[in-house]
Structures are given as C-alpha cells and as structure tokens.
Protein backbone atom coordinates (compact mmCIF):
# COMPACT_ATOMS: atom_id res chain seq x y z
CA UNK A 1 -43.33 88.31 6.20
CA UNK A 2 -39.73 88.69 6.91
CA UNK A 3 -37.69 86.20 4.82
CA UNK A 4 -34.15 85.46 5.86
CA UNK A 5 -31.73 83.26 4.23
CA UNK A 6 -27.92 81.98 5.74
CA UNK A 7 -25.47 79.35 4.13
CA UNK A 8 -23.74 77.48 6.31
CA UNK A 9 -20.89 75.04 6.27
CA UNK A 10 -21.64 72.47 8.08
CA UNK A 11 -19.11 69.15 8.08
CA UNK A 12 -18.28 69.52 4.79
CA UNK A 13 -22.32 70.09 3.45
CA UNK A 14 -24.04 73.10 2.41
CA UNK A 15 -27.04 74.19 4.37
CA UNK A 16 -29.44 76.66 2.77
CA UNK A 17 -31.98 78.18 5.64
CA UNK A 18 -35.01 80.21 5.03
CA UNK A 19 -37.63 81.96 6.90
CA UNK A 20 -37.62 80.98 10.60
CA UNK A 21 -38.84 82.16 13.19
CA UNK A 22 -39.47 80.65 17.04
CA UNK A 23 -43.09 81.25 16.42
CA UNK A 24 -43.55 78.88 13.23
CA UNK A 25 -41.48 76.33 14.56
CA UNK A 26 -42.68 72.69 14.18
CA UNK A 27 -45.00 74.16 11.46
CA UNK A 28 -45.07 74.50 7.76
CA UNK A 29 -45.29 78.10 5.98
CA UNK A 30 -44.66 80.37 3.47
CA UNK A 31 -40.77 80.18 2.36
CA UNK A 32 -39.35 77.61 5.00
CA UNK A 33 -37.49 74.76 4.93
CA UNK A 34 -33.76 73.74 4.86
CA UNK A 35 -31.35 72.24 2.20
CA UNK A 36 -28.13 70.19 2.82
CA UNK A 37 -25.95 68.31 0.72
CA UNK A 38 -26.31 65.20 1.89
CA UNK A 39 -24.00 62.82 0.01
CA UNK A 40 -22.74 61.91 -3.45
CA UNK A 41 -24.11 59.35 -5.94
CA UNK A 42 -21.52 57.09 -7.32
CA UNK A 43 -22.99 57.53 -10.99
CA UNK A 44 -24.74 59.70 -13.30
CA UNK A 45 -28.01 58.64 -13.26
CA UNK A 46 -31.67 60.33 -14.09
CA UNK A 47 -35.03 59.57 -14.84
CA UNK A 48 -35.33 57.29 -11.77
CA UNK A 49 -37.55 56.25 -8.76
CA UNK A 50 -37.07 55.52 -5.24
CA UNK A 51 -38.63 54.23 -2.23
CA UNK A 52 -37.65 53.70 1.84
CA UNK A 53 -37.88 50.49 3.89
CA UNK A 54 -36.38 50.20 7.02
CA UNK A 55 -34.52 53.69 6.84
CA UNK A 56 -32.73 53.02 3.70
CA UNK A 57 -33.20 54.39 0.55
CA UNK A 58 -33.25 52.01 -2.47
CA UNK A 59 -33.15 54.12 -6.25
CA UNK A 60 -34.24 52.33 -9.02
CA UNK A 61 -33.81 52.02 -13.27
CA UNK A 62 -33.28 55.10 -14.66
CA UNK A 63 -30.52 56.55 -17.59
CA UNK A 64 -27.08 54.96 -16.45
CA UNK A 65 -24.18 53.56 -17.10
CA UNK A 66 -24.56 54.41 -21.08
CA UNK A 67 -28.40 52.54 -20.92
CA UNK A 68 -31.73 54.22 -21.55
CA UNK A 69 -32.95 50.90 -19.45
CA UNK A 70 -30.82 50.39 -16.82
CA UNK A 71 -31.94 47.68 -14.16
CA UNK A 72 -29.17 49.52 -11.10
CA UNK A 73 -30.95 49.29 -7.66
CA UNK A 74 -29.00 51.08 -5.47
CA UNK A 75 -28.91 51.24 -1.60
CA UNK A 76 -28.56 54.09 0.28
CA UNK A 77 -27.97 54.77 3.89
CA UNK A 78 -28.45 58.49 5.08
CA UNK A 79 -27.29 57.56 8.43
CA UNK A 80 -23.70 56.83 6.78
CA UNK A 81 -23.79 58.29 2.99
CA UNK A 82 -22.76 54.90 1.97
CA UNK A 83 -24.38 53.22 -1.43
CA UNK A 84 -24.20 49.88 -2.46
CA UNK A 85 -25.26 47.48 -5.16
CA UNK A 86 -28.21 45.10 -4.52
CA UNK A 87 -30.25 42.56 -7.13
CA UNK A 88 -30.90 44.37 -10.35
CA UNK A 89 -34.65 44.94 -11.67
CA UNK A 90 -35.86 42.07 -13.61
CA UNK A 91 -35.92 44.55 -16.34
CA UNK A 92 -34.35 47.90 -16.42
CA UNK A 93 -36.24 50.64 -17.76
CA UNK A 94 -36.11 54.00 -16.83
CA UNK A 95 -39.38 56.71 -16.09
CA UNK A 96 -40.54 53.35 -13.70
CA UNK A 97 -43.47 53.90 -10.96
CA UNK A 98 -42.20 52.64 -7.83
CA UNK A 99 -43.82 52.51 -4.29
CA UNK A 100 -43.26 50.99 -0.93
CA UNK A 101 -46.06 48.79 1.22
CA UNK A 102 -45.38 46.24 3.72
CA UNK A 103 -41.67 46.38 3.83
CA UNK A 104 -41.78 45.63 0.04
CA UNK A 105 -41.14 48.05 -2.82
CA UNK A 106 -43.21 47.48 -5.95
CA UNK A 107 -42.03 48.34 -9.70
CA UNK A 108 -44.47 49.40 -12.58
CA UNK A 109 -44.04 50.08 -16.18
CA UNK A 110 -41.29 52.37 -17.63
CA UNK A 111 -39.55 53.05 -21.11
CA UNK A 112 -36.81 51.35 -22.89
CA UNK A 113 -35.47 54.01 -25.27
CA UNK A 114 -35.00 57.43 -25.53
CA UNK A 115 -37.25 59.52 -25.75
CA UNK A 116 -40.14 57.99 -24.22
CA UNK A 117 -40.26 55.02 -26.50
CA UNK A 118 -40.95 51.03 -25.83
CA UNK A 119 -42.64 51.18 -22.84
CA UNK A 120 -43.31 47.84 -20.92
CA UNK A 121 -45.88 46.01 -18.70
CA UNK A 122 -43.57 45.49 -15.92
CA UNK A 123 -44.65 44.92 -12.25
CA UNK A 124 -42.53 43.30 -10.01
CA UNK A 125 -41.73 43.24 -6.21
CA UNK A 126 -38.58 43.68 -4.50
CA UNK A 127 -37.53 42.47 -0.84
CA UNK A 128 -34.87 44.57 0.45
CA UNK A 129 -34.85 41.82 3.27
CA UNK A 130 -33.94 38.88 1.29
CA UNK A 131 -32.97 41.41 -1.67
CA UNK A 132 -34.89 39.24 -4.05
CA UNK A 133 -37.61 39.99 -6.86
CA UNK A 134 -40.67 38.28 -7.99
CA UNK A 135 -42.25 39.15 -10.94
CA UNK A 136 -46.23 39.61 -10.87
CA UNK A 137 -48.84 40.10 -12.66
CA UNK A 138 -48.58 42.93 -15.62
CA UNK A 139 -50.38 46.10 -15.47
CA UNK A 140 -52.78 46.06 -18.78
CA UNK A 141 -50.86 47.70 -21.23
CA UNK A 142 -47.38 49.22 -21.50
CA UNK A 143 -46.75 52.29 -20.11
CA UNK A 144 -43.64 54.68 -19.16
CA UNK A 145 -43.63 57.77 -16.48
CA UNK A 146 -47.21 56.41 -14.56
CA UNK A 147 -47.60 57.40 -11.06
CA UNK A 148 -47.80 54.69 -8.95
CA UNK A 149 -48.45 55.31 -4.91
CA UNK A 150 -49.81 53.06 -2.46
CA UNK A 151 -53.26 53.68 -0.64
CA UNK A 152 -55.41 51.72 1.97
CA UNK A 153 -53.27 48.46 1.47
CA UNK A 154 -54.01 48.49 -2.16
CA UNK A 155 -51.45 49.68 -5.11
CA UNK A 156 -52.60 52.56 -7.76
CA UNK A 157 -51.41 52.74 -10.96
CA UNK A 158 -52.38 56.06 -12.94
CA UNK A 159 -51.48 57.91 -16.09
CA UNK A 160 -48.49 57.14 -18.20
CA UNK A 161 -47.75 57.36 -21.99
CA UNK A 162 -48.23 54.63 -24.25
CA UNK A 163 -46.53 52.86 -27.41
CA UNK A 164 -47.75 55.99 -29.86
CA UNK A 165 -46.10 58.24 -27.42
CA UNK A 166 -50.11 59.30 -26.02
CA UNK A 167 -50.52 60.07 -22.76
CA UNK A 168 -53.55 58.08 -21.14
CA UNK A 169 -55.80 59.16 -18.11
CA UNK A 170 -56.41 55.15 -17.39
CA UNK A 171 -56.23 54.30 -13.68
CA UNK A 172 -55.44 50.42 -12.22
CA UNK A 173 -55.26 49.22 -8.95
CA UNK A 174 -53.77 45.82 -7.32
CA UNK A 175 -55.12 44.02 -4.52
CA UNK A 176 -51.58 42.25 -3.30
CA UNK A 177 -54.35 39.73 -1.08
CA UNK A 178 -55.44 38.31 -4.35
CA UNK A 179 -52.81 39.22 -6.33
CA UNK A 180 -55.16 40.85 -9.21
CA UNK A 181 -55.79 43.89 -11.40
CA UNK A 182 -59.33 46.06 -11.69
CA UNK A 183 -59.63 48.90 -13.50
CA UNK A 184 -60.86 52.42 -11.55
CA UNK A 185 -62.35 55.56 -12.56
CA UNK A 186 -59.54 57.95 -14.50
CA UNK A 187 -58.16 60.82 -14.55
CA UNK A 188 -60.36 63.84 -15.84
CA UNK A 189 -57.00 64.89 -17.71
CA UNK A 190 -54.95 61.95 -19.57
CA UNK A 191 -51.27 63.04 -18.70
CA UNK A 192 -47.46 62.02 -17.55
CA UNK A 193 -44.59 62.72 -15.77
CA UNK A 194 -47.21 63.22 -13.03
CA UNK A 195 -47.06 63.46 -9.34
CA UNK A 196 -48.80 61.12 -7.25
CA UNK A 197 -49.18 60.49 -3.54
CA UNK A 198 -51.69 59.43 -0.25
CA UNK A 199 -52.61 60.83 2.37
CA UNK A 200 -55.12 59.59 4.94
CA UNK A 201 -55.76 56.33 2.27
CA UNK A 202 -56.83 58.84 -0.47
CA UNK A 203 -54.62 59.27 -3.99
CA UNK A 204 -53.30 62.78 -4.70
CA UNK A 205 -52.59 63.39 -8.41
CA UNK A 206 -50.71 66.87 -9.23
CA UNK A 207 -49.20 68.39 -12.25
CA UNK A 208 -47.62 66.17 -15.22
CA UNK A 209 -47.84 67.08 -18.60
CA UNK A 210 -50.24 66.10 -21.43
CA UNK A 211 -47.65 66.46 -24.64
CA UNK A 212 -44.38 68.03 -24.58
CA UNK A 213 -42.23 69.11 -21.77
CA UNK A 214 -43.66 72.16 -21.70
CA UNK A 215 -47.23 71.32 -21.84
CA UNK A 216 -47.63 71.33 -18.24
CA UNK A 217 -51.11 71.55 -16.15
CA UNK A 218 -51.52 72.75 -12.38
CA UNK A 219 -54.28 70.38 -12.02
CA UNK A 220 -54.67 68.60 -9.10
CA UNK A 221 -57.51 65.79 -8.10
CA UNK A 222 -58.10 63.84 -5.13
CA UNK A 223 -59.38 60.00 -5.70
CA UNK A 224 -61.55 58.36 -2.94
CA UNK A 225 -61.59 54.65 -3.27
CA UNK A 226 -64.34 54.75 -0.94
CA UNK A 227 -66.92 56.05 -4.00
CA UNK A 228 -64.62 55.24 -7.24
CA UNK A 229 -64.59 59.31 -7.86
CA UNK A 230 -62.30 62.05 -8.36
CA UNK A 231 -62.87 65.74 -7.06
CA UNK A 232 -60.73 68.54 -8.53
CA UNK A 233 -58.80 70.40 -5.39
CA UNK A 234 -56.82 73.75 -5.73
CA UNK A 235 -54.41 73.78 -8.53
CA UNK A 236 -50.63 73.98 -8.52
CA UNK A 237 -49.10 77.55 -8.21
CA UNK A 238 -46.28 76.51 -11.09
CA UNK A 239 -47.61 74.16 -13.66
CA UNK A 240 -44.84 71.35 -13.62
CA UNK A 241 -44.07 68.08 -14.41
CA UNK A 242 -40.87 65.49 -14.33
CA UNK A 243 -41.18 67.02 -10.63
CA UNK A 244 -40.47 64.80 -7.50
CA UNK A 245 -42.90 63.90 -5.40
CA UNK A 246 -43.34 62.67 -1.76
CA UNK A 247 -45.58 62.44 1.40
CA UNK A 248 -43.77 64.30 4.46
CA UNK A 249 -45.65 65.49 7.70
CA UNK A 250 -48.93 65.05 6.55
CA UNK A 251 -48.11 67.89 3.58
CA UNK A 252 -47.67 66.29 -0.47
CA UNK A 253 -44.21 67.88 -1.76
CA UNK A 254 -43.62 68.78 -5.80
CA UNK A 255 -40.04 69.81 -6.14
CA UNK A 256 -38.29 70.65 -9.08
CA UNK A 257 -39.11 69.30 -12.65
CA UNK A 258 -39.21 70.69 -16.56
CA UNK A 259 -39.12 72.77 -18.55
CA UNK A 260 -39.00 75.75 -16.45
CA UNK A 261 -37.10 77.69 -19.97
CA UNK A 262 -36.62 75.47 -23.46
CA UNK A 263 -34.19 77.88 -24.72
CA UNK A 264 -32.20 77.71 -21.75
CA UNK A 265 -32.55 73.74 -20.91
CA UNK A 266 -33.52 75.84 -17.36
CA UNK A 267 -35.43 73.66 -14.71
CA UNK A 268 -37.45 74.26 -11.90
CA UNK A 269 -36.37 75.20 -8.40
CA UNK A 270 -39.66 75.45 -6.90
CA UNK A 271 -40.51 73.51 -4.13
CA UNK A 272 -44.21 73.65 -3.28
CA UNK A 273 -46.43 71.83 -0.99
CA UNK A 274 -50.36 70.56 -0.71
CA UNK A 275 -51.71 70.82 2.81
CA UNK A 276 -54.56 68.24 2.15
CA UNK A 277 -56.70 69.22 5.23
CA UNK A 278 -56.75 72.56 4.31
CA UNK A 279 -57.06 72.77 0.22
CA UNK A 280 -54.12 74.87 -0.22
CA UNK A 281 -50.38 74.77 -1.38
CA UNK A 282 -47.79 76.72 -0.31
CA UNK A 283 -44.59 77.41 -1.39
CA UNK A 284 -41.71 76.05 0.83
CA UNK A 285 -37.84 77.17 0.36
CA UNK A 286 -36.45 76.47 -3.30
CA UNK A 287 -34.09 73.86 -4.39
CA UNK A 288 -30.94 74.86 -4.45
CA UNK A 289 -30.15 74.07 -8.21
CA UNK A 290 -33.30 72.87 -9.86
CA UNK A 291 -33.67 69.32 -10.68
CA UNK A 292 -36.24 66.81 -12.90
CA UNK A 293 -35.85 62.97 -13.36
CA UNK A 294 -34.99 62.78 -9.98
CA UNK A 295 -37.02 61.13 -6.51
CA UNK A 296 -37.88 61.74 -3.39
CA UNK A 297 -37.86 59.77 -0.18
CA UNK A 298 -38.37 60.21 3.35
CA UNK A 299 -36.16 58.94 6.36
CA UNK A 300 -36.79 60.13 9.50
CA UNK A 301 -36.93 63.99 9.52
CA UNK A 302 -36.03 65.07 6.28
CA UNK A 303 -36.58 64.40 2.29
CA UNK A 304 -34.11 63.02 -0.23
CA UNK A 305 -33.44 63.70 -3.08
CA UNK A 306 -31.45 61.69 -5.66
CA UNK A 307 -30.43 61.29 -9.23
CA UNK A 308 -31.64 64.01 -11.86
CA UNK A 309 -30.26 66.57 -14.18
CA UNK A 310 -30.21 70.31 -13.48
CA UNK A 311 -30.91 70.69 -17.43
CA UNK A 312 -34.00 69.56 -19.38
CA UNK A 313 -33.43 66.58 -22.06
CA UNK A 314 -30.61 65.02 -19.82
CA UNK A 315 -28.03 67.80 -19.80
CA UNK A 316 -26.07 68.47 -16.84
CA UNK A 317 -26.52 65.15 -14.65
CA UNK A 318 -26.51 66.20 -10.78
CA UNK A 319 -24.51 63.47 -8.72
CA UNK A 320 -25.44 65.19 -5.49
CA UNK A 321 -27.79 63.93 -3.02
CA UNK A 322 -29.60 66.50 -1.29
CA UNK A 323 -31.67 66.48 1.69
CA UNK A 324 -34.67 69.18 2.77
CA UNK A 325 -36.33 69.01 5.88
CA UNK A 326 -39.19 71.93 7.86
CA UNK A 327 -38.18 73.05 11.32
C-alpha cells in the first residue's frame, strides 16, 4: 500500500492525514484516519472518563485541581470549543467507569488516592438535562479502573482492581427497569485499565493489564448476554492498557495507553481498531503524541479525545483536545 501523510493548518488546528485514496473512501483500512486539534481543556486533568448526550461531551473525575478524587464534570461543545462547569459527582474519584443510555450518563467505582488505592462502590446517574445526580444502588464491592459500557438496555460492569490492589475478572450488570444488581459470567483473565465496548448488544472486552503498567495482555473476548458466555476473538496487535476506548462506525477503537517504554515514561501512539463482523483489527493512523488516562467520545463524525498525559505515572499532562475521524 502506498501511505501518504500531509500536515495542514487549518484555522488555527493541526490536521494529520494518512493513507487516502478515492477508492477507500467511506471505508476503514490499513493506516487511515485524520487528527485535528480540536480545542483546549481549561485544566490539567487525567485519569478520567467521558460520555456524549445530545452532542455534548461531558468528562468526568479524574486527577485535577491538586485532587487524586476530583468530582469536576465538565461540558464540552465541539460545535463551539467552549467548556463549562456543571453539578459535580457525588463523589470524585478518578479511574471511574462511565457510560451513556437513555440520555443519562451513569458513574461506577473509581479510586481515591494515588496509586490505585481506596477504591469505592460508587454508582450514580447524571442528567445533563436537569444537570442533576441521583445516587443508586452500589456495585458489590469497591473497585477503581472497571470497564463499564452499556448493552441491550442493560449496564455492564467488568474488571477493576480492588482494596489489596488485585485485579478481579468479576462481571455485574444493572437492570435500570428494576433498578438491581446480578452477577454474570467473568472474565477468563481478571484484569484493569481495560477497554470495554458494544456492538450489536454484545460487550467487547480488549487489552488492560493484570499487575503493573507493563503487564499488558492483547486479549480480547466477546460476551453474549443471550447465553451468559464469553468467546475469545482475535487478540490485540499491541498489548495495551490505560488505552481509550470507543464505538465509532460499527468498528471498537483502542488508542493510546501505557507503558509503551518505563525507562522513558514513553506512551502509546497506536491507534487500532476491531472490525467485529469480521474478527480482525487493524491499525488506523497514530495519535499524534501518545496519550493514557484519557477518553474517548463520539459526536457526529469524528472521536474525541480529552484529558491524559503524554507520559506514564502522570508526567507531562496534555491540555489538548484532539479529534480523529475515517474518511
């Protein structure tokens, strides 16, 4: 394939294209994709979450404002690049699970010192509509850095590290109807820092890590609610985790995340994609900088990107907000 690459100045943000040609257009391949600077963050912040309602971006907890357990919810609007402040988290934590359903955006777990220490129980829901929170019932036992993704109307909690600082393969769902918790099968692989996503009302897990930052897997299972079971799909090409993850055009994104080098603090740039239909991942243009701690969002075309460090361990906070989108 022939790979070409431009930067472009573009009202003031960077574009990055790769790989394009007339007859791949409107599909996904090898190499592709396109980065822009799309705005500026109006504080350091990393280890956080987001989620979309309504074409707005709303980014949650994270390390900010001198806290390990910041409650900030922040508002973003693509369309403008403006933020602004709405009602705090009933309790901030950072390395939270956070997912969207129903024009609501749902909270879960998350630490409240560094490193990885004092997780909580947390679940709450937050109406960007009334910009109110109600707190619900707790997920069975704290946890920081679960994966938590929506899925057939139904929310899925999965992985995490506990109180000891173990990561756990335990797997919870919650039935907003009734307003209760049941237990699921779990991972084959107890991990965190995971990715997590649905397609098609089926649970993607993907990478994560099952000690240290750099004890990464390339795993990657599919859960069916429809028979309680997982089913082990192709692996990652890089084993990552602290990635961020996100359901775009029917294809599971895993940007970024640690620790691409510990003795250079280096993180990963590599942005690849799951095709679910077809059992395969691909890899798609790389981030411009390398990020982890961060999230991902969609609004209309494109994927963004917010919060995150371009260093492992919290060094070198990026304030940038950066957009990717296919052709």
């Amino acid at each position: 394939m022939n790979i070409r690459a431009n930067s472009i100045l573009v009202a003031g943000a960077l574009f990055v294209a790769i790989g394009f040609s007339p007859a791949s257009y409107g599909q996904a391949t090898e190499s592709q994709g396109i980065w822009a600077v799309a705005g500026t963050m109006t504080t350091d912040r990393t280890e956080v979450a987001s989620a979309e309602v309504n074409g707005k971006l709303y980014v949650l907890g994270g390390s900010a404002l001198g806290r390990e357990d910041s409650p900030l919810n922040q508002e973003f609007d693509p369309a403008t690049g403006r933020w602004r402040d709405r009602a705090p988290m009933p309790r901030g934590a950072s390395h939270v699970g956070v997912a969207a359903m129903n024009g609501k955006i749902y909270v879960a777990g998350g630490f409240t010192a560094n490193t990885h220490k004092n997780p909580l129980d947390q679940f709450a829901e937050y109406d960007p509509a009334t910009d109110k929170w109600r707190v619900l019932a707790p997920i069975a036992a704290p946890l920081g850095a679960v994966g938590l993704v929506a899925a057939g109307g139904k929310l899925h909690v999965v992985g995490g590290r506990d109180p000891q600082t173990k990561t756990v393969a335990t797997h919870q769902i919650y039935d907003p109807a009734s307003g209760k918790w049941s237990m699921a099968a779990p991972l084959s692989v107890a991990r965190d820092h995971l990715g997590v996503a649905s397609v098609g009302g089926r649970v993607y897990v993907f990478g994560g890590r099952t000690a240290a930052a750099v004890d990464n897997v390339a795993l990657t299972e599919m859960y069916d609610p429809a028979t309680d079971s997982w089913k082990t799909m192709t692996p990652m090409p890089t084993a990552r985790s602290a990635g961020a993850p996100v359901e775009y055009r029917g294809l599971i994104l895993w940007v970024g995340g640690e620790c691409q080098n510990p003795q250079t603090h280096a993180t990963f740039t590599e942005n690849e994609a799951y095709d679910p239909k077809a059992n395969r991942w691909m890899t798609l243009a790389k981030h411009p900088t390398g990020l982890h701690g961060h999230s991902a969002s969609v609004v209309g075309g494109s994927v963004y990107f917010t919060g995150g460090t371009s260093g492992c361990g919290g060094i070198d906070p990026n304030k940038s907000v950066y957009s990717f989108r296919l052709p």
